[in-house]
PDB file of N, CA and C in Angstrom:
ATOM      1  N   UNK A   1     -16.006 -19.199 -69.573  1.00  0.00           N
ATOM      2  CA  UNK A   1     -17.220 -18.874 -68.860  1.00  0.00           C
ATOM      3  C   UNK A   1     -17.627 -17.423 -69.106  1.00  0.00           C
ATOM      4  N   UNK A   2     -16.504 -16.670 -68.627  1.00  0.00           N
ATOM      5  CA  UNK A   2     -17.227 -14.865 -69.459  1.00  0.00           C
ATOM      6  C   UNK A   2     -17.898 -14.956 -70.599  1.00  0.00           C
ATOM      7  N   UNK A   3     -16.783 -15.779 -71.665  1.00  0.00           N
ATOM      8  CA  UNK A   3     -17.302 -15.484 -73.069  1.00  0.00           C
ATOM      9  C   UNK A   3     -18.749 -15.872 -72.897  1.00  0.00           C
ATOM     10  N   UNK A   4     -18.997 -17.030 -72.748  1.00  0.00           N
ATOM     11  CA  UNK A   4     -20.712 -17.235 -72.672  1.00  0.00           C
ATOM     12  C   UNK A   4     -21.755 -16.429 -71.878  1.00  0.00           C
ATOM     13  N   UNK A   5     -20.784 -15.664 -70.753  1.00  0.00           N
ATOM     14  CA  UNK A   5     -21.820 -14.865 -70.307  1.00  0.00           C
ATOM     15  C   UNK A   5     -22.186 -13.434 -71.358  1.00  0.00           C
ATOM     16  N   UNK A   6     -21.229 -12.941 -71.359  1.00  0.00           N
ATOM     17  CA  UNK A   6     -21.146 -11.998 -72.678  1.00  0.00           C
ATOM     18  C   UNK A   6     -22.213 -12.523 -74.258  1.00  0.00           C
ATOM     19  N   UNK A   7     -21.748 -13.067 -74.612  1.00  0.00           N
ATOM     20  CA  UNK A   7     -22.426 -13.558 -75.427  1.00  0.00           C
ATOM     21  C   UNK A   7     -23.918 -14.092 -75.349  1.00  0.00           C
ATOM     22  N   UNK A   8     -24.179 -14.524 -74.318  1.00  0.00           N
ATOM     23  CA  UNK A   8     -25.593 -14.207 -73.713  1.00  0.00           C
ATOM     24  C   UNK A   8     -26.450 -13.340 -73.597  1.00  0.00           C
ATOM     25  N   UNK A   9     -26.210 -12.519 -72.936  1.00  0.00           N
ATOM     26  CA  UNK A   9     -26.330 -10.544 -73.100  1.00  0.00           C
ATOM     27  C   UNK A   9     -26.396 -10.384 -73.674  1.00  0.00           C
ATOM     28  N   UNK A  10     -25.578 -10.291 -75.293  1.00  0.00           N
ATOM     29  CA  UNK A  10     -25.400  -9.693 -76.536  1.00  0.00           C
ATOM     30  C   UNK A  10     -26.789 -10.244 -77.053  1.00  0.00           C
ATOM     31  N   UNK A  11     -26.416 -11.412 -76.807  1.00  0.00           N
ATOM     32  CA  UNK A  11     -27.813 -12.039 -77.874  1.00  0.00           C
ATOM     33  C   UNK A  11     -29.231 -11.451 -77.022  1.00  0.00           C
ATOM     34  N   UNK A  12     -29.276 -11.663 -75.938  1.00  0.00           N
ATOM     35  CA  UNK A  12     -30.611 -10.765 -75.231  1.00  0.00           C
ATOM     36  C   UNK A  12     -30.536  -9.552 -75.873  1.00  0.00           C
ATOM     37  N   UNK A  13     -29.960  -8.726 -76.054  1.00  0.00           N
ATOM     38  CA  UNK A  13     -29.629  -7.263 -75.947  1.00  0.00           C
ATOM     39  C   UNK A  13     -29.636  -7.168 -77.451  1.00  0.00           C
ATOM     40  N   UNK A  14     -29.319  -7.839 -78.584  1.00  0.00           N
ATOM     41  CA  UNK A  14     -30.042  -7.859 -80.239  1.00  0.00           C
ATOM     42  C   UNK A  14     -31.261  -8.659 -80.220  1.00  0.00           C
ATOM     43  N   UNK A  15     -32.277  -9.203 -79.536  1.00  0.00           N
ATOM     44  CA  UNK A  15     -33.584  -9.492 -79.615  1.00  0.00           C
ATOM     45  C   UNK A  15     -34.515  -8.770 -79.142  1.00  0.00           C
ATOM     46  N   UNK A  16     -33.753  -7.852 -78.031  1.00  0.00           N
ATOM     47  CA  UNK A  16     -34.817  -6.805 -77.665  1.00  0.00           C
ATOM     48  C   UNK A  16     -34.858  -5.843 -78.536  1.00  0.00           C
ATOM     49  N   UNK A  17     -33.839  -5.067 -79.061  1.00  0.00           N
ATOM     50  CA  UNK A  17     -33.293  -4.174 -80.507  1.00  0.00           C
ATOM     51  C   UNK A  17     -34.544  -4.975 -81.334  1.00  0.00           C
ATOM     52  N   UNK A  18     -34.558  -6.021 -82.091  1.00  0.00           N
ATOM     53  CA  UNK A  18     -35.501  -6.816 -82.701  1.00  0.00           C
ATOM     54  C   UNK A  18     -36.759  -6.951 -82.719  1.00  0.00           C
ATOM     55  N   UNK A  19     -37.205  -6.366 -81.409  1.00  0.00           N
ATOM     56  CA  UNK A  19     -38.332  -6.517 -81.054  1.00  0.00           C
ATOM     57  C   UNK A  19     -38.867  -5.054 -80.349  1.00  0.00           C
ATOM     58  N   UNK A  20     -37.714  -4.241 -80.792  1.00  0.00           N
ATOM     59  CA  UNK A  20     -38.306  -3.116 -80.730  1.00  0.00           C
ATOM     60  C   UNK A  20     -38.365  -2.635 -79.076  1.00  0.00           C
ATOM     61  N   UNK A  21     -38.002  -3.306 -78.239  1.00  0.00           N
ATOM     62  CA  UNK A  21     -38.235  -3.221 -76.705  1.00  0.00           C
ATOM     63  C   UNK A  21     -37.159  -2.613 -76.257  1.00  0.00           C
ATOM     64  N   UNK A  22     -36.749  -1.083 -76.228  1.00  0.00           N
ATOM     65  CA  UNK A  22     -35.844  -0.550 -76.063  1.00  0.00           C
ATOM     66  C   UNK A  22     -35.972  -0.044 -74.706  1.00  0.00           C
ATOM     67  N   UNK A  23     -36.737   0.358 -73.740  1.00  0.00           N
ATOM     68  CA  UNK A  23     -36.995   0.599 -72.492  1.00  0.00           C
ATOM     69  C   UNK A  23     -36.252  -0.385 -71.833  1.00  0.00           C
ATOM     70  N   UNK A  24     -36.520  -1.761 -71.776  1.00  0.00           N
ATOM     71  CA  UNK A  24     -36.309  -2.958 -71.072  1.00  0.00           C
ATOM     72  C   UNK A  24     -34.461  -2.580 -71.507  1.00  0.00           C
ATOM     73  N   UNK A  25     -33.838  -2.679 -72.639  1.00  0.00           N
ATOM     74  CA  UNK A  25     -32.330  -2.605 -72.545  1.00  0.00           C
ATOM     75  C   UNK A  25     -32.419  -1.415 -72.185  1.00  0.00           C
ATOM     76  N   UNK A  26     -32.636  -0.433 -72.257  1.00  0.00           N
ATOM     77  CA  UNK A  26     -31.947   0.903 -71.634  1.00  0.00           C
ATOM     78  C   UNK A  26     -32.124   0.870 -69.963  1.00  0.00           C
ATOM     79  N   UNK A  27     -32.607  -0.151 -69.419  1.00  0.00           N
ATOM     80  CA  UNK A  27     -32.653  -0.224 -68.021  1.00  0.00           C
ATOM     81  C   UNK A  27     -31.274  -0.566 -67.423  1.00  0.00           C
ATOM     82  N   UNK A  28     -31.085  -1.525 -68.436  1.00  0.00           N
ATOM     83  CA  UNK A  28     -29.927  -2.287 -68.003  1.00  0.00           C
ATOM     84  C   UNK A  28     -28.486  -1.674 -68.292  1.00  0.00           C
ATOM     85  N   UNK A  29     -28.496  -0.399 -68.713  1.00  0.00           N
ATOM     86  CA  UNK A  29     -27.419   0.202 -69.050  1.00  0.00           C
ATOM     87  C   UNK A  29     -27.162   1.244 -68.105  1.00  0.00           C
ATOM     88  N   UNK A  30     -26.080   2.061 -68.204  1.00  0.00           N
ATOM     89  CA  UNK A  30     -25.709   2.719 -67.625  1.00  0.00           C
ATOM     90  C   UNK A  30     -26.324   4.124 -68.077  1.00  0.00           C
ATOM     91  N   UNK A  31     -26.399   5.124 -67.070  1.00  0.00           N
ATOM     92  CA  UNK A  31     -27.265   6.212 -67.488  1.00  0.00           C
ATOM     93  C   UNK A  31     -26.017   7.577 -68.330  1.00  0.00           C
ATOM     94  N   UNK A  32     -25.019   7.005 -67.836  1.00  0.00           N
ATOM     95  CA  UNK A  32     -24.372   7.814 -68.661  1.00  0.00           C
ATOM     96  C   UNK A  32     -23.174   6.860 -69.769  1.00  0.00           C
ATOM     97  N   UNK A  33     -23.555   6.958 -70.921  1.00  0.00           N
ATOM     98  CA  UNK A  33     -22.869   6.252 -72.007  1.00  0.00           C
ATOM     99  C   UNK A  33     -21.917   6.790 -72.330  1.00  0.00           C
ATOM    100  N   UNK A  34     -20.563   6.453 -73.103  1.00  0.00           N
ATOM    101  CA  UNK A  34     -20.095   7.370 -73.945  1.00  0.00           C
ATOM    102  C   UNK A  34     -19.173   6.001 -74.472  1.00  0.00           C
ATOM    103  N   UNK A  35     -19.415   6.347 -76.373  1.00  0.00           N
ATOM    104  CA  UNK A  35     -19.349   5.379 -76.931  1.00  0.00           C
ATOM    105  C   UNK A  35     -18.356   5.902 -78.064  1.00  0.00           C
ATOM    106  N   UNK A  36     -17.786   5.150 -78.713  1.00  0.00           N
ATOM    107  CA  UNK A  36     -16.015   5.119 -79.178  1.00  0.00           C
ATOM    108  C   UNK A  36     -16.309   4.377 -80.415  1.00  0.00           C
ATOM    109  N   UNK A  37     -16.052   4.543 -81.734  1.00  0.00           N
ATOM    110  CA  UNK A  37     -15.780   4.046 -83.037  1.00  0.00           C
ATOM    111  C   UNK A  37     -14.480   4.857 -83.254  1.00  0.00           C
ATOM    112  N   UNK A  38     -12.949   4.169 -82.921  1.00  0.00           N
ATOM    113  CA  UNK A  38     -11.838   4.685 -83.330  1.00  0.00           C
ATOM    114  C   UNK A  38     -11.803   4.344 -84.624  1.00  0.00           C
ATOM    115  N   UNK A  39     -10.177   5.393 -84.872  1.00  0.00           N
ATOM    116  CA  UNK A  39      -9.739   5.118 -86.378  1.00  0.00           C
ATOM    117  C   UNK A  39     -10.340   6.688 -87.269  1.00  0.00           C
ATOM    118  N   UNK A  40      -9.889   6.013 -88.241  1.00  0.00           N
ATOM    119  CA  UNK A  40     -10.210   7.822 -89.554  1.00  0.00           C
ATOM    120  C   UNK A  40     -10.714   7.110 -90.179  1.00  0.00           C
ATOM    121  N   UNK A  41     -11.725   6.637 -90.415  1.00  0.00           N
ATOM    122  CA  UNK A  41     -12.854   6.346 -91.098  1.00  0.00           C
ATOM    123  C   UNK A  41     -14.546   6.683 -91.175  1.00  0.00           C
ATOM    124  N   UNK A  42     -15.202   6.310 -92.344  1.00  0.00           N
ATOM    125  CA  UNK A  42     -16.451   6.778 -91.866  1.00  0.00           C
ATOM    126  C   UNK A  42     -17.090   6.804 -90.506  1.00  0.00           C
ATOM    127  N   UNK A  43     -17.132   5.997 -90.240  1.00  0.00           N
ATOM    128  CA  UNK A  43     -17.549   5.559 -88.898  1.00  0.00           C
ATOM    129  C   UNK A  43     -16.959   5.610 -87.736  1.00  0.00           C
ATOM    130  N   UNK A  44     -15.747   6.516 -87.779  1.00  0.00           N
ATOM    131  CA  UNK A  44     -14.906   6.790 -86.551  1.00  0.00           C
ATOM    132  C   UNK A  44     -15.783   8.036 -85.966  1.00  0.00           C
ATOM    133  N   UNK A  45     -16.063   8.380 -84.790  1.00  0.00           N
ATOM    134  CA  UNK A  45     -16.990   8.993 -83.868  1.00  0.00           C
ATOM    135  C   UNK A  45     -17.091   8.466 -82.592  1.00  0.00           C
ATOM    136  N   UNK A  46     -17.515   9.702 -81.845  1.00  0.00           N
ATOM    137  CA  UNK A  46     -17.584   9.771 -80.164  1.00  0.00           C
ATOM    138  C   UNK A  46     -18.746  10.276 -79.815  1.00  0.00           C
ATOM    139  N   UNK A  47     -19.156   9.281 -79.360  1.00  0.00           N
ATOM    140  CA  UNK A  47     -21.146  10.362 -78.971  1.00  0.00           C
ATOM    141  C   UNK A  47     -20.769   9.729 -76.860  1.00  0.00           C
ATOM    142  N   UNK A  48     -21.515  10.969 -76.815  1.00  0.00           N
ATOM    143  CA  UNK A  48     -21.833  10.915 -75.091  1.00  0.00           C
ATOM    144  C   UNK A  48     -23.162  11.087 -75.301  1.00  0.00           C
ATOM    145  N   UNK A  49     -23.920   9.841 -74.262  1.00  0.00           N
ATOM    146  CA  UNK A  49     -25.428  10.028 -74.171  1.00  0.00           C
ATOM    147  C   UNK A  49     -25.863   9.732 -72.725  1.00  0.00           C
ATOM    148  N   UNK A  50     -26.278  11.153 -72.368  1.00  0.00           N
ATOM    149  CA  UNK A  50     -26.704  11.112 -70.767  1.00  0.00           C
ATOM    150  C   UNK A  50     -28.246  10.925 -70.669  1.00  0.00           C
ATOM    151  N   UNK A  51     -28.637   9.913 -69.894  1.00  0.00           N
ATOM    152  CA  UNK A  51     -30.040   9.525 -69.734  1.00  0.00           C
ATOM    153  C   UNK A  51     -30.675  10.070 -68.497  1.00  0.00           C
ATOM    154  N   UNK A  52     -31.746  10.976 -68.549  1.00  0.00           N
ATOM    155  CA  UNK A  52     -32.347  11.611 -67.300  1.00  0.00           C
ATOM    156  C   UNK A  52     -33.164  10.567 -66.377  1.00  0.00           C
TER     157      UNK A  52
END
């Protein structure tokens, strides 16, 4: 049952990305982010993003 709820979301949350409607997901998020790509690779990085 999570998984489908999750996976629900996700898919809402890449059609709005899709459609360009980024207001509507940034509602639904938390105002303070902080987001994690572990590992030593290109793409390993830590961004904090605080929303006013």
């Amino acid at each position: 049952m999570y998984h489908d709820v999750v996976k629900l979301i996700a898919r809402k949350n890449f059609l709005r990305i899709n459609q360009k409607d980024y207001d509507s997901l940034l509602k639904d998020c938390a105002p303070n982010i902080h987001h994690r790509f572990g590992g030593t690779h290109a793409l390993a990085a830590s961004a904090m993003i605080k929303r006013h």
